[in-house]
Protein backbone atom coordinates (compact mmCIF):
# COMPACT_ATOMS: atom_id res chain seq x y z
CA UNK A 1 133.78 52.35 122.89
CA UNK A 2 136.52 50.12 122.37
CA UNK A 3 137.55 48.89 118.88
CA UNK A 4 139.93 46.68 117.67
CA UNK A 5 143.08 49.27 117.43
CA UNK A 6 141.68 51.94 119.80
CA UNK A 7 138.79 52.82 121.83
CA UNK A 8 137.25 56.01 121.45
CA UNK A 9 134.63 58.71 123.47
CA UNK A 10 131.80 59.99 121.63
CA UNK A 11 129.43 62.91 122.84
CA UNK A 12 126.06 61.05 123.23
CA UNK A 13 123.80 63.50 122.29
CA UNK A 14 125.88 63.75 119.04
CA UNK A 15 125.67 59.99 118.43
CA UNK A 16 121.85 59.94 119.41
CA UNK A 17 121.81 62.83 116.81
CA UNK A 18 122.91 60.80 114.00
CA UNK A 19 121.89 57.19 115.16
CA UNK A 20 119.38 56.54 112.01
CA UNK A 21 122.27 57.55 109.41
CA UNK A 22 124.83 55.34 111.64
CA UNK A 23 121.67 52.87 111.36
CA UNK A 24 121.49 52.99 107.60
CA UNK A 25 124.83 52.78 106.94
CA UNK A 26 125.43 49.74 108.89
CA UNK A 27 122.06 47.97 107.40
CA UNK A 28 124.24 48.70 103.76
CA UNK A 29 127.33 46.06 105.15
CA UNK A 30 126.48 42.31 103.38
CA UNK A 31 123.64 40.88 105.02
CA UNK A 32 126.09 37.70 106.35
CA UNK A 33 126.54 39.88 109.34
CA UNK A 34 123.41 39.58 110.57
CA UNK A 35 124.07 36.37 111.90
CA UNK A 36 127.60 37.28 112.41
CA UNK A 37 130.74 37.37 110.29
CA UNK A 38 134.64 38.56 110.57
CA UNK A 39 135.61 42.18 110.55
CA UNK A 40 138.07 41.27 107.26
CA UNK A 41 134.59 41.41 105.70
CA UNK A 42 132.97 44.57 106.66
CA UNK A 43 134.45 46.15 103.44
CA UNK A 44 131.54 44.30 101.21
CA UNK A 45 128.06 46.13 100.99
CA UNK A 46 125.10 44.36 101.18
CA UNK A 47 125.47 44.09 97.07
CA UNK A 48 128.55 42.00 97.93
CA UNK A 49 130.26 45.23 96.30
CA UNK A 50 133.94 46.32 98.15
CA UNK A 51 132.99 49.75 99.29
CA UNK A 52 136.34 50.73 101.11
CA UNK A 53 139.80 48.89 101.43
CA UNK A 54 140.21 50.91 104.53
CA UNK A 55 140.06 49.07 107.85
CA UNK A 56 140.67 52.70 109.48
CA UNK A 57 137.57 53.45 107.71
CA UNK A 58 136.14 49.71 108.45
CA UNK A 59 136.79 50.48 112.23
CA UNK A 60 135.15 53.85 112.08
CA UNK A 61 131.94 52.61 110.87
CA UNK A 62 132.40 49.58 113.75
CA UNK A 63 132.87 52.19 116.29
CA UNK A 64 130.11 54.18 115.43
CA UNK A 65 127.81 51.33 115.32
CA UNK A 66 129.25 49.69 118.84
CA UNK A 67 128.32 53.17 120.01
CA UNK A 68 124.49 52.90 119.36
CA UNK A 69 124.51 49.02 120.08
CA UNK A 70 123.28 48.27 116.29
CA UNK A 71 126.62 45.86 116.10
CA UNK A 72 128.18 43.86 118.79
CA UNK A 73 130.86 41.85 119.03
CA UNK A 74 130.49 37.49 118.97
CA UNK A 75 133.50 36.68 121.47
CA UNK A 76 135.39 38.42 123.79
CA UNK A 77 138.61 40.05 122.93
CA UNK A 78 140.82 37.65 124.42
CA UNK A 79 139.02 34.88 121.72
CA UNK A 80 140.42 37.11 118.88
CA UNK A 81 143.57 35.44 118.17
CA UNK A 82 141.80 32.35 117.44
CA UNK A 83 139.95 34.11 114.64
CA UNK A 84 140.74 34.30 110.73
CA UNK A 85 143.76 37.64 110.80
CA UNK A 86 143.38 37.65 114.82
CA UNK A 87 139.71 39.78 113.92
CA UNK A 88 136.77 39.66 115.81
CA UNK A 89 133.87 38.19 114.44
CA UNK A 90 130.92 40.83 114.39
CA UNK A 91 127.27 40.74 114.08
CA UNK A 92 124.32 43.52 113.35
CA UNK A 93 121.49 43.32 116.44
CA UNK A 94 118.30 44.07 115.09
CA UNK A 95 115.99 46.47 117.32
């Protein structure tokens, strides 16, 4: 899966494992991101609360939900620099 700083393997049946806690957890992020909004953002819940001032730990929860295809990104990388802070602007796919 690539992120934004790295890209990362994951065991499938592992991320199949946990795909509706990955699924909740990403359904908690501000619900702006359903129709897409920047990364800088992902740090508000969806009770427009700050629930980490990591962007390690931002990423984490990105990469996790890139894995099961629950968030995707709106542009290609090489649109990023464009972007508010050079960050990609993501969105949550419903199922």
């Amino acid at each position: 899966v690539e992120g934004i700083t790295i890209n990362v393997g994951f065991n499938k049946k592992k991320i199949e494992d946990h795909r509706e806690e990955i699924i909740d957890l990403v359904d908690n992020l501000h619900p702006t991101f359903k129709e897409g909004w920047s990364f800088l953002n992902m740090c508000l819940n969806k009770d427009n609360i700050q629930w980490t001032g990591s962007h390690q730990t931002m990423q984490e929860l990105l990469l996790l939900g890139l894995a099961i295809e629950k968030i995707e990104y709106l542009l290609p990388r090489e649109m990023w620099s464009i972007l508010p802070g050079g960050m990609p602007y993501i969105k949550i796919r419903e199922y």
